[in-house]
C-alpha atoms as a PDB file:
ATOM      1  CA  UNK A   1       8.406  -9.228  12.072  1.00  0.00           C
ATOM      2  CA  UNK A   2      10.042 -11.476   9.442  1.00  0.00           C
ATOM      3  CA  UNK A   3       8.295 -14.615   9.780  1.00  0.00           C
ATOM      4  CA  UNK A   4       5.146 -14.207  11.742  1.00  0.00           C
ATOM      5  CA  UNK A   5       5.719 -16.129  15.251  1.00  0.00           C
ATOM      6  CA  UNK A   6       2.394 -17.503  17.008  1.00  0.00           C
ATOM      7  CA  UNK A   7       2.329 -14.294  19.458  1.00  0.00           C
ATOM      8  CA  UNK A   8       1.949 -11.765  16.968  1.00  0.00           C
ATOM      9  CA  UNK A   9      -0.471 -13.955  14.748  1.00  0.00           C
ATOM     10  CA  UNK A  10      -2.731 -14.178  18.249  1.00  0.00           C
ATOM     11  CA  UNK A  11      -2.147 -10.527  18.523  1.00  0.00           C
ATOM     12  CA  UNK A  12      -3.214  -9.439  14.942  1.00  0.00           C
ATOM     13  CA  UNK A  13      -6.529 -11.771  15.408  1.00  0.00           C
ATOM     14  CA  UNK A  14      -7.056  -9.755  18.695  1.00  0.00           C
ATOM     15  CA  UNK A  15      -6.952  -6.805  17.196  1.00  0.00           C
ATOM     16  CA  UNK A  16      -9.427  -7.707  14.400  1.00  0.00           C
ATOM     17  CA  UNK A  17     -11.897  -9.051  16.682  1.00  0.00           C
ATOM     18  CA  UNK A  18     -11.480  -5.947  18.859  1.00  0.00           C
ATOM     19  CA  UNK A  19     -13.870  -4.088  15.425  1.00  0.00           C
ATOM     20  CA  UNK A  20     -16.098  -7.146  14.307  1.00  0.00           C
ATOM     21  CA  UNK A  21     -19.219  -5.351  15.740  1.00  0.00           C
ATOM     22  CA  UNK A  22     -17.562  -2.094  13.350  1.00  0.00           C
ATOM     23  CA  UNK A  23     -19.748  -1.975  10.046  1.00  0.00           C
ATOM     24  CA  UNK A  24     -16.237  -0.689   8.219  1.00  0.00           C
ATOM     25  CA  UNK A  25     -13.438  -1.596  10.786  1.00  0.00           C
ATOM     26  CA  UNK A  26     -10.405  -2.083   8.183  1.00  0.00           C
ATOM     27  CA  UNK A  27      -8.949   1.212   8.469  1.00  0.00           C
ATOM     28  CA  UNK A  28      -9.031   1.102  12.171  1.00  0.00           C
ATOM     29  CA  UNK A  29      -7.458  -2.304  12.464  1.00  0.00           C
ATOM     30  CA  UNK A  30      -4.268  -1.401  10.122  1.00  0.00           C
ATOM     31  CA  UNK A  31      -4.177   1.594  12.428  1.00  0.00           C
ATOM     32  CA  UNK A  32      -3.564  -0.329  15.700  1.00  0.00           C
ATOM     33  CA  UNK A  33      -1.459  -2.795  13.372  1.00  0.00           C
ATOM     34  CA  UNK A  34       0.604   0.102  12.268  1.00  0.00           C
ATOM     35  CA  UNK A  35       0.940   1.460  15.624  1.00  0.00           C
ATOM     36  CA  UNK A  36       1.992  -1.744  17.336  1.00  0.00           C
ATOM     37  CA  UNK A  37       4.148  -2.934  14.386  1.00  0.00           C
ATOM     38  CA  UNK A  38       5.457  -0.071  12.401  1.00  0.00           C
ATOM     39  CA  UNK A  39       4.238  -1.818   8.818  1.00  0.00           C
ATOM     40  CA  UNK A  40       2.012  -4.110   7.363  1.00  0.00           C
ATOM     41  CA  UNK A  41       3.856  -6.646   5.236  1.00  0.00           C
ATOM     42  CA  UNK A  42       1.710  -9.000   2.992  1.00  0.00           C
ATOM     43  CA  UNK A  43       1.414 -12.078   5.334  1.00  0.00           C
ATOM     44  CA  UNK A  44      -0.374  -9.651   8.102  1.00  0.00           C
ATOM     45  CA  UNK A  45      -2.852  -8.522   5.452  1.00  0.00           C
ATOM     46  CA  UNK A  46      -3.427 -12.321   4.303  1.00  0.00           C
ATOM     47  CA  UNK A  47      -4.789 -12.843   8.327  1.00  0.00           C
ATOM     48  CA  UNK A  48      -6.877  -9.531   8.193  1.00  0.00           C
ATOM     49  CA  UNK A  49      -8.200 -10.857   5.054  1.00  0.00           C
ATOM     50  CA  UNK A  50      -9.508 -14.177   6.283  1.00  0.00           C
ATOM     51  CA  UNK A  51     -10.872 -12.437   9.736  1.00  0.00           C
ATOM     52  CA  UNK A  52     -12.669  -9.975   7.573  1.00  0.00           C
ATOM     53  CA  UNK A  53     -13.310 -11.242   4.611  1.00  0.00           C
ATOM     54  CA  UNK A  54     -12.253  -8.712   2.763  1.00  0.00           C
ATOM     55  CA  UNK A  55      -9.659  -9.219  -0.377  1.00  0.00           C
ATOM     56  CA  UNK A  56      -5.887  -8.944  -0.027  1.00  0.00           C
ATOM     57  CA  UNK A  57      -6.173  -6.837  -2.904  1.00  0.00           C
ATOM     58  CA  UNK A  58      -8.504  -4.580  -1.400  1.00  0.00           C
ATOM     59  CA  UNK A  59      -6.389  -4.552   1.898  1.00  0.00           C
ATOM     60  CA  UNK A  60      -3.396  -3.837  -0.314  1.00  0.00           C
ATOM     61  CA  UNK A  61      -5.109  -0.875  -1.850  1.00  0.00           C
ATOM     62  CA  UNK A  62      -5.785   0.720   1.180  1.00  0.00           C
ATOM     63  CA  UNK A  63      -2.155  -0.121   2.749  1.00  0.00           C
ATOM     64  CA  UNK A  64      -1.062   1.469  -0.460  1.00  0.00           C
ATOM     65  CA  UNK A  65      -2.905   4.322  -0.569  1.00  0.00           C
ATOM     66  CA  UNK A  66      -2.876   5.890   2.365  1.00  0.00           C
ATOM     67  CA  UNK A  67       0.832   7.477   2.968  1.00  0.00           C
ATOM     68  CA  UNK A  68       0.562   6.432   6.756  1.00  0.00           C
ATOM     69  CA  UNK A  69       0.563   3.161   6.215  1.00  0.00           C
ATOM     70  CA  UNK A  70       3.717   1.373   5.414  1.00  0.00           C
ATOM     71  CA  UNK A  71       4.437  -2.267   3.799  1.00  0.00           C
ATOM     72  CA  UNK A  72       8.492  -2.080   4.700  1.00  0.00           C
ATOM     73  CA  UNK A  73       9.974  -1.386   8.280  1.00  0.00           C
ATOM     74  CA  UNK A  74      10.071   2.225   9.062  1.00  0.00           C
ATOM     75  CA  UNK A  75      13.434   3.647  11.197  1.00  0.00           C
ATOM     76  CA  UNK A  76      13.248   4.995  14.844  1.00  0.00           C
ATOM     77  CA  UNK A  77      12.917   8.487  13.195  1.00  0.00           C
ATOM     78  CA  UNK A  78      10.790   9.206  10.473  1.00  0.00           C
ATOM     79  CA  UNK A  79      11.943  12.117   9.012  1.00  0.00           C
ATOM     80  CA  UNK A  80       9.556  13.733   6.322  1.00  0.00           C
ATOM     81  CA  UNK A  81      10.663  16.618   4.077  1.00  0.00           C
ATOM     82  CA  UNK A  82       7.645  18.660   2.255  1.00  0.00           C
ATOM     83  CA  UNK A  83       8.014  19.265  -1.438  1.00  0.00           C
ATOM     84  CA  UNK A  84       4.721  20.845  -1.954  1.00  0.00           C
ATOM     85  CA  UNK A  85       4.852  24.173  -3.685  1.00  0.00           C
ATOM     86  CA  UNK A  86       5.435  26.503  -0.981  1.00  0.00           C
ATOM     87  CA  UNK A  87       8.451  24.477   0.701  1.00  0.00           C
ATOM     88  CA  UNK A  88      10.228  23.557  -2.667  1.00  0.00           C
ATOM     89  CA  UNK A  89      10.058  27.326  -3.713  1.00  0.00           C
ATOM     90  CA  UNK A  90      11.868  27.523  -0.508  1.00  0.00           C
ATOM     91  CA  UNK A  91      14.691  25.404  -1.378  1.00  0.00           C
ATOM     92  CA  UNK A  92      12.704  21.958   0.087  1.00  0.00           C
ATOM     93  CA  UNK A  93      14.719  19.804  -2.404  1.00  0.00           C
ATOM     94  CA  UNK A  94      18.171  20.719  -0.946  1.00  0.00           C
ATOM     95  CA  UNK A  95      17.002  19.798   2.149  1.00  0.00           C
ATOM     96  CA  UNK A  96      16.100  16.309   1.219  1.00  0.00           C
ATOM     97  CA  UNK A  97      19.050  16.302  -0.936  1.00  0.00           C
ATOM     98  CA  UNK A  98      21.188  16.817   1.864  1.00  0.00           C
ATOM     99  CA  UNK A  99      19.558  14.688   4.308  1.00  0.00           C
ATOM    100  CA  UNK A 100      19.920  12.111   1.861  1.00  0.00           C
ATOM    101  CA  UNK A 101      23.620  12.828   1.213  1.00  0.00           C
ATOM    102  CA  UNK A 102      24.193  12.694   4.835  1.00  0.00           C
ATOM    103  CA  UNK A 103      22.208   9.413   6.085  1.00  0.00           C
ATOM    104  CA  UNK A 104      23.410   7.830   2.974  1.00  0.00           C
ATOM    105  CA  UNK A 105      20.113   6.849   1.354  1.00  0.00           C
ATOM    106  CA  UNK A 106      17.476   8.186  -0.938  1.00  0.00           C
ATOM    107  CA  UNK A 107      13.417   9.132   0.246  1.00  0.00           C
ATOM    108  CA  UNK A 108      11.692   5.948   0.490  1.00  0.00           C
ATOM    109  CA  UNK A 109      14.623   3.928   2.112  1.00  0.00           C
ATOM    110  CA  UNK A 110      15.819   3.360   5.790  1.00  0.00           C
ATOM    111  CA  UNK A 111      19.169   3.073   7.280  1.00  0.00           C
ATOM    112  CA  UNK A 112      21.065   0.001   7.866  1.00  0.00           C
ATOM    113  CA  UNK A 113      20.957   0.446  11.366  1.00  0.00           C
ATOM    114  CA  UNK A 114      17.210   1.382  11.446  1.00  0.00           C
ATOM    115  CA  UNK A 115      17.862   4.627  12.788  1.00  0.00           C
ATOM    116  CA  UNK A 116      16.106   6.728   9.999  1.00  0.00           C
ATOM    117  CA  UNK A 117      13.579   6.709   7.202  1.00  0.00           C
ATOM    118  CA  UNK A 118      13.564   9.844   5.265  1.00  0.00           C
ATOM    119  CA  UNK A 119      10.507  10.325   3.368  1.00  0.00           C
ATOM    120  CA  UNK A 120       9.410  12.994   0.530  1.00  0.00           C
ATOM    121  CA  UNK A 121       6.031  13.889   1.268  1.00  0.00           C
ATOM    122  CA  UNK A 122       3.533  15.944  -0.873  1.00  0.00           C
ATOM    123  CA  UNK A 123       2.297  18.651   1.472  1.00  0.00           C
ATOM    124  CA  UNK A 124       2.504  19.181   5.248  1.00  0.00           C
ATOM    125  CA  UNK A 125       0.051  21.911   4.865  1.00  0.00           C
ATOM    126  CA  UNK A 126       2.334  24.069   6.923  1.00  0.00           C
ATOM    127  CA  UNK A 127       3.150  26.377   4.025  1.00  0.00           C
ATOM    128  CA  UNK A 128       3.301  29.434   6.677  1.00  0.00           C
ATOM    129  CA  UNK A 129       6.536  28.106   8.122  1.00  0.00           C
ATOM    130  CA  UNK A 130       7.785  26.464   4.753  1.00  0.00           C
ATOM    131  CA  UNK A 131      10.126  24.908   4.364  1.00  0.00           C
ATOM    132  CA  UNK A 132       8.986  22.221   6.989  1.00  0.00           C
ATOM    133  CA  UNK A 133      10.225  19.175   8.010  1.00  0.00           C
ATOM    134  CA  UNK A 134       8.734  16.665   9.998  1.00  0.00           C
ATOM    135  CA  UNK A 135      10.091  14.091  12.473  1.00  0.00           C
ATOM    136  CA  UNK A 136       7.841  11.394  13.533  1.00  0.00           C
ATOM    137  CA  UNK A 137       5.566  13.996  13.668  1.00  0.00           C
ATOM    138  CA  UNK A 138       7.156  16.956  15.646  1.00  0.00           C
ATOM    139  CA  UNK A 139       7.182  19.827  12.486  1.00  0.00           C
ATOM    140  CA  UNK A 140      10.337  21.900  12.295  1.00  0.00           C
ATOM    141  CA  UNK A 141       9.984  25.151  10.590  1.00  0.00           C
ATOM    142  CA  UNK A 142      11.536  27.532   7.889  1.00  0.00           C
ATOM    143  CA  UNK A 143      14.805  24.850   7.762  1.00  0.00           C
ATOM    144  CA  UNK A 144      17.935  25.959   6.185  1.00  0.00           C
ATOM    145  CA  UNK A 145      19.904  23.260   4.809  1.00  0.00           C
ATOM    146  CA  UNK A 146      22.902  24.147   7.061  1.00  0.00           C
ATOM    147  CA  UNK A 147      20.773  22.466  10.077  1.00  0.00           C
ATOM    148  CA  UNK A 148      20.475  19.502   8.889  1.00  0.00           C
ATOM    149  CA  UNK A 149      23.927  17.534  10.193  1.00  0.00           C
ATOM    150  CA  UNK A 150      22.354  19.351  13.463  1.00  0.00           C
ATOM    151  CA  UNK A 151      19.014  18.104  13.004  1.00  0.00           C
ATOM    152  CA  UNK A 152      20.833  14.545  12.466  1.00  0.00           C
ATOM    153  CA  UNK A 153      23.285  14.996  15.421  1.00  0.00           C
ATOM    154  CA  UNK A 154      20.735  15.812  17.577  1.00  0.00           C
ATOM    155  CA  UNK A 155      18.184  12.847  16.762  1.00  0.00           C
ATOM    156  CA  UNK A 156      21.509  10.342  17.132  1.00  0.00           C
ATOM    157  CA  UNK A 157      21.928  11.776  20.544  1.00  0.00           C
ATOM    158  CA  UNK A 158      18.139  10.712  21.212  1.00  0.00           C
ATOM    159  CA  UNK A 159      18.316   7.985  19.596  1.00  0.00           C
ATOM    160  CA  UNK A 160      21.127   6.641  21.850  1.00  0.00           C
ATOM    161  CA  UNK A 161      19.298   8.091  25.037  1.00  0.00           C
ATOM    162  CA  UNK A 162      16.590   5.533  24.309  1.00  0.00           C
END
């Protein structure tokens, strides 16, 4: 979504209309923004902001905030590491360490070819099966850092299935 084409403008003014009867629709329109796009870049919360009248800097809070919601591109996998107490005790950081080492970039950052987005988050709240790891959602639990080329090798096979 570099540049906005008319298509996707129409379709982000659909989905705002779809809440103006909500008394507090904005988290439900980034929601189906996020879900259709995979981010919300500045120019898409500009056209929420004159549908709802609501401030790009409040819009930006919220976008900010909330961990779901993403102002960059995302990759095909999202692939979330827990450091909260119970999975770094466990050895959590290796495991980001070496998925980092082995897609080549650091949490916060996709791949050049879009592929993955590896992301450091706070808590899974799966502490039971730490440590966890998450990929777009599916948790994998108790991970050693020797599965992680398999974990890799395995979502690049799906990947290419797609």
């Amino acid at each position: 979504m570099a540049k906005l084409n008319e298509a996707a403008k129409k379709k982000i003014n659909n989905i705002c209309d779809r809440y103006k009867n909500e008394e507090t629709p904005l988290m439900m329109i980034l929601s189906d923004i996020q879900n259709e796009y995979g981010y919300i870049p500045l120019e898409v919360q500009e056209i929420v902001s004159q549908k709802t009248g609501l401030s790009v800097a409040e819009i930006y809070g919220v976008v900010t905030f909330y961990s779901f919601f993403s102002l960059t591109p995302k990759g095909k996998f999202v692939i979330g590491v827990c450091l909260g107490t119970a999975c770094y005790v466990k050895g959590a950081q290796m495991i980001i360490d070496k998925f980092s080492e082995i897609l080549d970039i650091k949490p916060g950052q996709t791949t050049k070819d879009n592929m993955f987005t590896l992301d450091a988050l706070r808590c899974l709240g799966a502490c039971g099966i730490a440590p966890a790891v998450s990929v777009n959602g599916k948790v994998y639990p108790k991970v050693k850092v020797s599965e992680v080329p398999e974990i890799i090798k395995d979502l690049r096979r799906k990947g290419a299935e797609k």
